[in-house]
PDB file of N, CA and C in Angstrom:
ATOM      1  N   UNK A   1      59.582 -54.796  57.325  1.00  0.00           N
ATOM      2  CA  UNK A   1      60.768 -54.111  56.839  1.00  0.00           C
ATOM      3  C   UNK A   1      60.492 -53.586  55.439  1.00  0.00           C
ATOM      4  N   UNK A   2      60.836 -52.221  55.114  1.00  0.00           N
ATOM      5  CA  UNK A   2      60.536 -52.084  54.306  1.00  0.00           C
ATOM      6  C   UNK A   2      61.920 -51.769  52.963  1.00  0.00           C
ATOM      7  N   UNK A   3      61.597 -51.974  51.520  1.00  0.00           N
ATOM      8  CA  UNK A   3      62.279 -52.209  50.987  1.00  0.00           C
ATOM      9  C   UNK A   3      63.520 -51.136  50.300  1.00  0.00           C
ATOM     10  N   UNK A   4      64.006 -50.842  50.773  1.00  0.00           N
ATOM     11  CA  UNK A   4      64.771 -49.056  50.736  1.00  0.00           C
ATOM     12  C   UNK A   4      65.818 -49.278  49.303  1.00  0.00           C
ATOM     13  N   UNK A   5      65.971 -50.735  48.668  1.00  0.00           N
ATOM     14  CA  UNK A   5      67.059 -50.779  47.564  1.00  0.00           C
ATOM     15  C   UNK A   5      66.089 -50.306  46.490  1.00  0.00           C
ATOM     16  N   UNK A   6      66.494 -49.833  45.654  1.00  0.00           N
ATOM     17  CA  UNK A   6      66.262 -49.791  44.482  1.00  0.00           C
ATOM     18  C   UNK A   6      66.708 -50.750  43.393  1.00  0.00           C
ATOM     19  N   UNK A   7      65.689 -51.009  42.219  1.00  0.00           N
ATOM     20  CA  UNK A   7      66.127 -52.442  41.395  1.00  0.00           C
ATOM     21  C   UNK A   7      66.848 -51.593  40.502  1.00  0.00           C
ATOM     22  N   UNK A   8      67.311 -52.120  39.489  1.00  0.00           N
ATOM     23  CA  UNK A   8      68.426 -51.251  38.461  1.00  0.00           C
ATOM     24  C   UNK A   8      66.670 -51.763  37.326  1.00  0.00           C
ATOM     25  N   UNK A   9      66.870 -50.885  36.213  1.00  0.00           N
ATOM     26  CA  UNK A   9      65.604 -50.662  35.177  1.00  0.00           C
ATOM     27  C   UNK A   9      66.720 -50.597  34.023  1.00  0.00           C
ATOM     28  N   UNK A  10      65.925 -51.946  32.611  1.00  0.00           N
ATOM     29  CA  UNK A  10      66.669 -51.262  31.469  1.00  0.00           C
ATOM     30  C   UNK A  10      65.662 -51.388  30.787  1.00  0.00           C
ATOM     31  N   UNK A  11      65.620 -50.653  29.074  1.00  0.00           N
ATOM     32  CA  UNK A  11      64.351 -50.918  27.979  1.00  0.00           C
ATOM     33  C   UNK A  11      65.340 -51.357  27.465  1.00  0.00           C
ATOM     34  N   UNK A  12      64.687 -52.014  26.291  1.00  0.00           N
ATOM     35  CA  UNK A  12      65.020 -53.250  25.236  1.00  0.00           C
ATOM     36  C   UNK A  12      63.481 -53.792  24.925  1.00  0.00           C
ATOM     37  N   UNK A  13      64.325 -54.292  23.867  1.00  0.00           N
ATOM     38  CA  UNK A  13      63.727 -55.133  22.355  1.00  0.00           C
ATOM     39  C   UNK A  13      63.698 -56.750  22.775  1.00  0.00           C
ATOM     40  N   UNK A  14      62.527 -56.633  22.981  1.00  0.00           N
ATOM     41  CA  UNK A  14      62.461 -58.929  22.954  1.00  0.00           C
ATOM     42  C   UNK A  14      63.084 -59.668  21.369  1.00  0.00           C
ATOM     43  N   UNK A  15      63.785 -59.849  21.440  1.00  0.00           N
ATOM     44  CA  UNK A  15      64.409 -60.639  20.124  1.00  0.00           C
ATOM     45  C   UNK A  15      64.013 -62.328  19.922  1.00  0.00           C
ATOM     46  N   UNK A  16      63.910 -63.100  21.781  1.00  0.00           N
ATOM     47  CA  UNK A  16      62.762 -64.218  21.228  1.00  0.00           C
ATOM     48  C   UNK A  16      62.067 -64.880  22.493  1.00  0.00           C
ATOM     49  N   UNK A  17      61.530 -65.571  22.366  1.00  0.00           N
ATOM     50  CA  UNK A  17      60.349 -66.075  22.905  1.00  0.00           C
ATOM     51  C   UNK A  17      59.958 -67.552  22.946  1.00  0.00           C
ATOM     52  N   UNK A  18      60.744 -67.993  22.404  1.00  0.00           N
ATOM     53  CA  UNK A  18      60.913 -69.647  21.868  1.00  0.00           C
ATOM     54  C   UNK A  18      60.939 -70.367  23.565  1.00  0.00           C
ATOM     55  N   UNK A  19      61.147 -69.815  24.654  1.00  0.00           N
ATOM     56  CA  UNK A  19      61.407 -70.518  25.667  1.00  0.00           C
ATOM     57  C   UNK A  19      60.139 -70.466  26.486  1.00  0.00           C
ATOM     58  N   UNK A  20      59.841 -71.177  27.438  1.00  0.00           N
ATOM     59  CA  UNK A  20      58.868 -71.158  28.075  1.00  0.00           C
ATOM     60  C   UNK A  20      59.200 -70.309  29.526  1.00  0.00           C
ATOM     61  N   UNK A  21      58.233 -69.024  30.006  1.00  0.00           N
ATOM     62  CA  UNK A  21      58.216 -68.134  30.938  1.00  0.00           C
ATOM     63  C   UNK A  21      59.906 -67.328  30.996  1.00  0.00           C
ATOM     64  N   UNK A  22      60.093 -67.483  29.109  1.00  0.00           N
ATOM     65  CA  UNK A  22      61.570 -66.487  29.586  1.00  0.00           C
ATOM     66  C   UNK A  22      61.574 -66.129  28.183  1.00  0.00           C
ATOM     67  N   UNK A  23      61.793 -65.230  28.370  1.00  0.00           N
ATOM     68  CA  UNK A  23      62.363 -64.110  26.538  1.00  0.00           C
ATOM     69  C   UNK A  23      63.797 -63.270  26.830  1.00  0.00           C
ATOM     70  N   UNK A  24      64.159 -63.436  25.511  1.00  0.00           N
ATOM     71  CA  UNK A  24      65.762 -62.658  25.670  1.00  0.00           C
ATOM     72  C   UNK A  24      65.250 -61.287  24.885  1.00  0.00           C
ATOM     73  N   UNK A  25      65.687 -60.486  26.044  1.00  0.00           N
ATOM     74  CA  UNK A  25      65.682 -59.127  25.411  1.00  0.00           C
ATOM     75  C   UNK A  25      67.205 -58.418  25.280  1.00  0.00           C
ATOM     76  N   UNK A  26      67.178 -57.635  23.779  1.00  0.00           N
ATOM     77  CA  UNK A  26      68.120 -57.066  23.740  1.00  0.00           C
ATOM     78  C   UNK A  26      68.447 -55.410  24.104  1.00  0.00           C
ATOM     79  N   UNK A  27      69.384 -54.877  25.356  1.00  0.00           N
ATOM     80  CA  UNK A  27      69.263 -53.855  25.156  1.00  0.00           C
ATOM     81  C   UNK A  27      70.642 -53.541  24.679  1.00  0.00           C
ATOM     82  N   UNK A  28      70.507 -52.026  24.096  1.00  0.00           N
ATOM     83  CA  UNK A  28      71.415 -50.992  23.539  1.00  0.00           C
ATOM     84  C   UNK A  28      72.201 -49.920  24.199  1.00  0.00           C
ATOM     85  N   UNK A  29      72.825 -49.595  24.274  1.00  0.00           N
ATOM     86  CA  UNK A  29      73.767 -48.414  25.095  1.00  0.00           C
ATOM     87  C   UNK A  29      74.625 -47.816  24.096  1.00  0.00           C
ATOM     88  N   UNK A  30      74.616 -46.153  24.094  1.00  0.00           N
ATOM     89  CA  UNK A  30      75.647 -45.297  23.412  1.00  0.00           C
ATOM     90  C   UNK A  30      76.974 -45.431  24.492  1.00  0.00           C
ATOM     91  N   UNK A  31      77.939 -45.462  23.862  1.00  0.00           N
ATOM     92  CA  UNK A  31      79.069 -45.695  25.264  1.00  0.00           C
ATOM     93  C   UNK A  31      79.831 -44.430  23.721  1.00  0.00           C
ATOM     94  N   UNK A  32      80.337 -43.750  24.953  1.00  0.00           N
ATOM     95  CA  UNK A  32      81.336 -42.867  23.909  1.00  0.00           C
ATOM     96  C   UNK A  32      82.974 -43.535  24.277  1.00  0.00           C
ATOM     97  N   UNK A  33      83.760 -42.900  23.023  1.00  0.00           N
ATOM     98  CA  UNK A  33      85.075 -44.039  23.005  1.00  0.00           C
ATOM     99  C   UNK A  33      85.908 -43.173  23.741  1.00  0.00           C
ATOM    100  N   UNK A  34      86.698 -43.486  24.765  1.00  0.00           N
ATOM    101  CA  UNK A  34      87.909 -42.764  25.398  1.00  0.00           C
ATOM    102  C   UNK A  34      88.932 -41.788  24.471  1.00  0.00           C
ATOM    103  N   UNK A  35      89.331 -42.459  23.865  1.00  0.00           N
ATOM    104  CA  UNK A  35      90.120 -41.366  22.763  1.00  0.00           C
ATOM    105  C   UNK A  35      89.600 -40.730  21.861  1.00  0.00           C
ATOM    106  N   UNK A  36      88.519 -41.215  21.280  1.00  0.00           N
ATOM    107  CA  UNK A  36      88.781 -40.859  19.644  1.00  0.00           C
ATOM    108  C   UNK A  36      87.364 -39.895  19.873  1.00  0.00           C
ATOM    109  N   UNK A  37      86.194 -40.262  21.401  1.00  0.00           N
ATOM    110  CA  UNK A  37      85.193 -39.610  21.204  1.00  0.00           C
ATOM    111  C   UNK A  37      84.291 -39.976  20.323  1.00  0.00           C
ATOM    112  N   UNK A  38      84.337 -40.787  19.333  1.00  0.00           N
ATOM    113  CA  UNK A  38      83.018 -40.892  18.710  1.00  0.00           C
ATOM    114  C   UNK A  38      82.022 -41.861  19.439  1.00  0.00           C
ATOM    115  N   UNK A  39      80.956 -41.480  19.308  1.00  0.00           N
ATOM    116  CA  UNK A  39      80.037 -42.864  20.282  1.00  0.00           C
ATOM    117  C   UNK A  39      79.491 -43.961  19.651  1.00  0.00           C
ATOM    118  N   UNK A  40      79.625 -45.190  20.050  1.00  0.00           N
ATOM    119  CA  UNK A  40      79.535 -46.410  19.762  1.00  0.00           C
ATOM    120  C   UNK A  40      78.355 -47.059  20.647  1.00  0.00           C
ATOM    121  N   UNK A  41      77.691 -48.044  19.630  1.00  0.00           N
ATOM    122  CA  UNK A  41      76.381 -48.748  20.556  1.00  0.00           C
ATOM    123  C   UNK A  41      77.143 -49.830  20.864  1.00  0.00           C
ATOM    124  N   UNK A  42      76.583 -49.942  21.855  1.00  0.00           N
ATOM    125  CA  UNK A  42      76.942 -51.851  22.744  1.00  0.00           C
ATOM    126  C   UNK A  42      75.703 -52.417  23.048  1.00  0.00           C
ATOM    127  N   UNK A  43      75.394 -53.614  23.045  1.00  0.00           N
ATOM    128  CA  UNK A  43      74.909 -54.612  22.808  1.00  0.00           C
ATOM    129  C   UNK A  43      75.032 -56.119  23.915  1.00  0.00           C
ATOM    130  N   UNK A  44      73.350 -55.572  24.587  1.00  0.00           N
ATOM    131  CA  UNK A  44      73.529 -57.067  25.907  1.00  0.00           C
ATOM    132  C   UNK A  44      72.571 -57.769  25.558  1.00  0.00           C
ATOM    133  N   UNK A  45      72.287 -58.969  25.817  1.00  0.00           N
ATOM    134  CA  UNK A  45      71.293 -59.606  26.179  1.00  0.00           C
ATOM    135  C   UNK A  45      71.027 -60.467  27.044  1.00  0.00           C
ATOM    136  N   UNK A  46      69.766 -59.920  27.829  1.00  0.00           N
ATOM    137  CA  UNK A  46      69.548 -60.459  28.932  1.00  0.00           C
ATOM    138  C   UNK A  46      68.409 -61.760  28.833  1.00  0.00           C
ATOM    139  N   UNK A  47      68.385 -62.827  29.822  1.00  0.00           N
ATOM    140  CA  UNK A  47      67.349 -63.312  29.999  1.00  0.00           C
ATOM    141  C   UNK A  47      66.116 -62.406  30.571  1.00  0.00           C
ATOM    142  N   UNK A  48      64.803 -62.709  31.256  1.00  0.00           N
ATOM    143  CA  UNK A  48      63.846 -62.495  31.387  1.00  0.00           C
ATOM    144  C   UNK A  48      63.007 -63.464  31.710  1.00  0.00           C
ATOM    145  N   UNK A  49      62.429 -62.866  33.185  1.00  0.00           N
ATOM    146  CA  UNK A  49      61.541 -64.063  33.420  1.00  0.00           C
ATOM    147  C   UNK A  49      59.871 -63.408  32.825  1.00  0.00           C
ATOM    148  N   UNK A  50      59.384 -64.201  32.226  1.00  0.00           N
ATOM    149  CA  UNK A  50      58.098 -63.769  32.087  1.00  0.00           C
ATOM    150  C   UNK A  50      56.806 -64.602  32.016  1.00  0.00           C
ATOM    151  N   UNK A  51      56.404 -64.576  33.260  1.00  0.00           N
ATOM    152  CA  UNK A  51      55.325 -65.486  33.714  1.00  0.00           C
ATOM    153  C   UNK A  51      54.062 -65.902  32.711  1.00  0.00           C
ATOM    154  N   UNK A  52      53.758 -64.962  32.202  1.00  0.00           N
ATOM    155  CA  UNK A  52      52.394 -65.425  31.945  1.00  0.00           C
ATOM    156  C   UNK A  52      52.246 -65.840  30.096  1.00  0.00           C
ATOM    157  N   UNK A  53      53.813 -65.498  29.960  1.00  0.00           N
ATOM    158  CA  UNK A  53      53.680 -66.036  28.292  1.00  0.00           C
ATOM    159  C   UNK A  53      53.601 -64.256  27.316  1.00  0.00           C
ATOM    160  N   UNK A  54      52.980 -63.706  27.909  1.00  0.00           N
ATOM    161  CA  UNK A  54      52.454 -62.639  26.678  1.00  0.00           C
ATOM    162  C   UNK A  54      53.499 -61.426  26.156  1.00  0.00           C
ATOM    163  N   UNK A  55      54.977 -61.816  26.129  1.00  0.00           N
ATOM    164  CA  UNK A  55      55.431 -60.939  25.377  1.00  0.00           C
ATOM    165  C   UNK A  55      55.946 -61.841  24.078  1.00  0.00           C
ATOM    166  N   UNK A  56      55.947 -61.563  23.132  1.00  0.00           N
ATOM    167  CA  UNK A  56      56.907 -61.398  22.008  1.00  0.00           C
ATOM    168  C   UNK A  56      57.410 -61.075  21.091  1.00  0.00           C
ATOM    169  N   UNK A  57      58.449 -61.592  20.073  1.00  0.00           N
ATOM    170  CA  UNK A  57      59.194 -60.291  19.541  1.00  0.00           C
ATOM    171  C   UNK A  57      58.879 -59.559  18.891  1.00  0.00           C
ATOM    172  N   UNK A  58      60.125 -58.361  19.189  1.00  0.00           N
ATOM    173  CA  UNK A  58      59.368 -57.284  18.541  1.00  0.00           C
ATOM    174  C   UNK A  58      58.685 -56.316  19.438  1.00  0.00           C
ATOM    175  N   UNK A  59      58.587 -56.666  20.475  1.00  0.00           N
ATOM    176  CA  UNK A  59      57.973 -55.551  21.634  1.00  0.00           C
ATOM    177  C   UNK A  59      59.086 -54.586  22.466  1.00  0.00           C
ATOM    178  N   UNK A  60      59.218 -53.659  22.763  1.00  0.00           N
ATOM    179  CA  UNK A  60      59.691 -52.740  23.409  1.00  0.00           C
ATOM    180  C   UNK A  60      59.246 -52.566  25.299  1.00  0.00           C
ATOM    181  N   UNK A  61      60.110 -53.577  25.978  1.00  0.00           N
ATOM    182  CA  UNK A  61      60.191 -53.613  27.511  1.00  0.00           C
ATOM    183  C   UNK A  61      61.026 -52.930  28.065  1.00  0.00           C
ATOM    184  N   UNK A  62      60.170 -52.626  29.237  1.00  0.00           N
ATOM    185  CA  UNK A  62      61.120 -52.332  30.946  1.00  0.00           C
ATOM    186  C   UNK A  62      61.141 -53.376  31.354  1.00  0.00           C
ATOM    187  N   UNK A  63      62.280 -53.883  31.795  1.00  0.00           N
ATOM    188  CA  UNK A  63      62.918 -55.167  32.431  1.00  0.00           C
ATOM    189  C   UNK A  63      63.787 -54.350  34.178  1.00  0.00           C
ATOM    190  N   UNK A  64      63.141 -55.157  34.788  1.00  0.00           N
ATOM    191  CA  UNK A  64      64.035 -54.841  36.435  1.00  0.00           C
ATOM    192  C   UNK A  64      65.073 -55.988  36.947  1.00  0.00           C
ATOM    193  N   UNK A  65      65.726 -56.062  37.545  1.00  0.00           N
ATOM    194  CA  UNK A  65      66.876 -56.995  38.355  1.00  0.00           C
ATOM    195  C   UNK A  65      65.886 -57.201  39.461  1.00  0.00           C
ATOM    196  N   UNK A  66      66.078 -58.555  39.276  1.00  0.00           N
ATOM    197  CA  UNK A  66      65.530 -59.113  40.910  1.00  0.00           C
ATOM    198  C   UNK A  66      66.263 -60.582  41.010  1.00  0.00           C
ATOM    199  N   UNK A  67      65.601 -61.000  42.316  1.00  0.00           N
ATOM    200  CA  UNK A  67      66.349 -62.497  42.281  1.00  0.00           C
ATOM    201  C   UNK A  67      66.446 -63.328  41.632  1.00  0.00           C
ATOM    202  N   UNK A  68      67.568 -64.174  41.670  1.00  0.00           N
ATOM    203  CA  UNK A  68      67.711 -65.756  40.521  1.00  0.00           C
ATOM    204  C   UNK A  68      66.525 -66.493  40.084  1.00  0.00           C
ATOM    205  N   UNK A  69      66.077 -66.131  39.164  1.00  0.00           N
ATOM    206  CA  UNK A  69      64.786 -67.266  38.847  1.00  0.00           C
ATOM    207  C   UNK A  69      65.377 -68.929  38.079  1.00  0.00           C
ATOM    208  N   UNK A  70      67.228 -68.811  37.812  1.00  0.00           N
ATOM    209  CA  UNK A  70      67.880 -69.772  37.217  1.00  0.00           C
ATOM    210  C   UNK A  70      69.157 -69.516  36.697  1.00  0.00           C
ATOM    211  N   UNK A  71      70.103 -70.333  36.462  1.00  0.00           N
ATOM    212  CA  UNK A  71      71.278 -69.941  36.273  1.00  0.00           C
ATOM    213  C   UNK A  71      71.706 -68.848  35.734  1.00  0.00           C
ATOM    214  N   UNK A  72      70.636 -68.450  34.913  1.00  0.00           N
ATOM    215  CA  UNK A  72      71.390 -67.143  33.915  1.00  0.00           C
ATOM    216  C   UNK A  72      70.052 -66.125  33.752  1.00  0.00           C
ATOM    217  N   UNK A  73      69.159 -66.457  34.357  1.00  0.00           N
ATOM    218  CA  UNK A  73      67.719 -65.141  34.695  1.00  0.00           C
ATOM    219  C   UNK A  73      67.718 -64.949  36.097  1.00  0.00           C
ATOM    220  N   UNK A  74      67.739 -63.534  35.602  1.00  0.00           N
ATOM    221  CA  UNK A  74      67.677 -62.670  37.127  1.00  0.00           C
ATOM    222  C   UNK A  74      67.279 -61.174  37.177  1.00  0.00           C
ATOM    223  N   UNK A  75      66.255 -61.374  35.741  1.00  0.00           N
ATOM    224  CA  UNK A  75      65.483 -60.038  35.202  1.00  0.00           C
ATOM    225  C   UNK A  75      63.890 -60.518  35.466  1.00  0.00           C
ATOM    226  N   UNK A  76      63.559 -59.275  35.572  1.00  0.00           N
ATOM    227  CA  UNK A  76      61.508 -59.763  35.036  1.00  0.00           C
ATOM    228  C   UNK A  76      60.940 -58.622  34.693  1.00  0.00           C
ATOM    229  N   UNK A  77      59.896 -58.854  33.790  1.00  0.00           N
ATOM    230  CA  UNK A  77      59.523 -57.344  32.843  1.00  0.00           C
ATOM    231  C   UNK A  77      58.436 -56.960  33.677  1.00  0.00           C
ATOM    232  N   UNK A  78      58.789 -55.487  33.790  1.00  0.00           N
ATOM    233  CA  UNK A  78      57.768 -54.179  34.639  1.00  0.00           C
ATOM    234  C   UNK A  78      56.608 -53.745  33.733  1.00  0.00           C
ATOM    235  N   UNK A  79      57.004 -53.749  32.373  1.00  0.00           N
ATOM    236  CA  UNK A  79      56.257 -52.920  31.460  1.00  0.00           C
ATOM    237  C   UNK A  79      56.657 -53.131  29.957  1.00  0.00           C
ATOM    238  N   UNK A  80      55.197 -53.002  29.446  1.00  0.00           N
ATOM    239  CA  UNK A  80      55.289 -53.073  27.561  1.00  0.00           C
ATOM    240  C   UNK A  80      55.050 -51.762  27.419  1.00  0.00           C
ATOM    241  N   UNK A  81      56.565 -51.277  26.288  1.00  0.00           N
ATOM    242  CA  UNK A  81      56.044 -49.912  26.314  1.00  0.00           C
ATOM    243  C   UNK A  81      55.481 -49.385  24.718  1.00  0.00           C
ATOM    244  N   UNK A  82      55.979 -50.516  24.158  1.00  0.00           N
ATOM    245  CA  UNK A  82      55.029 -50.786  22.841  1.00  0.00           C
ATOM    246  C   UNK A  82      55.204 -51.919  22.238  1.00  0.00           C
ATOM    247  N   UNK A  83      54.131 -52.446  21.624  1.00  0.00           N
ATOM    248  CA  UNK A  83      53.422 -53.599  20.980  1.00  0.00           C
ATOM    249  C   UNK A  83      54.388 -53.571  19.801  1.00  0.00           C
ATOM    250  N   UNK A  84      54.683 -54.827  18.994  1.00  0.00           N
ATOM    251  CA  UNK A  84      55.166 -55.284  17.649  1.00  0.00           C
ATOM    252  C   UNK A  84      54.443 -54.577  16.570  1.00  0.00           C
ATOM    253  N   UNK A  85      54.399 -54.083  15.531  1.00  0.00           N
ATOM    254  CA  UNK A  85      53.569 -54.217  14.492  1.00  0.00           C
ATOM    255  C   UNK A  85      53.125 -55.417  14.040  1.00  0.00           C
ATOM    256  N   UNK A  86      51.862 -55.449  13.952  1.00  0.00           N
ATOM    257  CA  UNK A  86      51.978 -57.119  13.070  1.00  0.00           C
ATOM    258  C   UNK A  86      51.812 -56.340  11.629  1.00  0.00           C
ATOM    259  N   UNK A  87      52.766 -57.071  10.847  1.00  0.00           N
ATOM    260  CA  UNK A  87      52.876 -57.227   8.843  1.00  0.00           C
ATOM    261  C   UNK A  87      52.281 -58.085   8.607  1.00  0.00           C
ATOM    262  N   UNK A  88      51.090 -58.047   7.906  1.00  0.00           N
ATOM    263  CA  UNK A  88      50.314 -58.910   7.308  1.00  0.00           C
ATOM    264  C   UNK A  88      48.955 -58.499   6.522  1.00  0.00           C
TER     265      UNK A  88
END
């Protein structure tokens, strides 16, 4: 059978990494305001499952929806679409 759904895709910012095979990434959205029209950012953060350890913060991901990996992850990252700077 083949798989005909499509996963939902967001980018975001890893903000941390402190957990083992999971990072919270934050993404951003312009939402414009019903009345007044000016546009406003909103602000999610998701879990993330991430197996092998190698993101953290400070990196710029594609994150997909897939199944429950735990009560509150039910993301896993597709892609780094850029590296942290390291300051030092």
């Amino acid at each position: 059978m083949s798989e005909a759904k499509l996963n939902r895709t967001l980018s975001g910012k890893v903000v941390s990494d402190k957990m083992d095979k999971t990072i919270t990434v934050l993404v951003e959205r312009k939402v414009k305001h019903p009345l007044y029209g000016k546009f406003m950012v909103r602000s999610k953060k998701y879990h993330v499952h991430d197996e092998d350890n190698k993101f953290h913060t400070g990196d710029t991901v594609v994150i997909e929806e897939c199944r429950p990996h735990s009560k509150t992850k039910a993301w896993r990252v597709v892609e780094l679409l850029e590296k942290a700077s390291s300051v030092g």
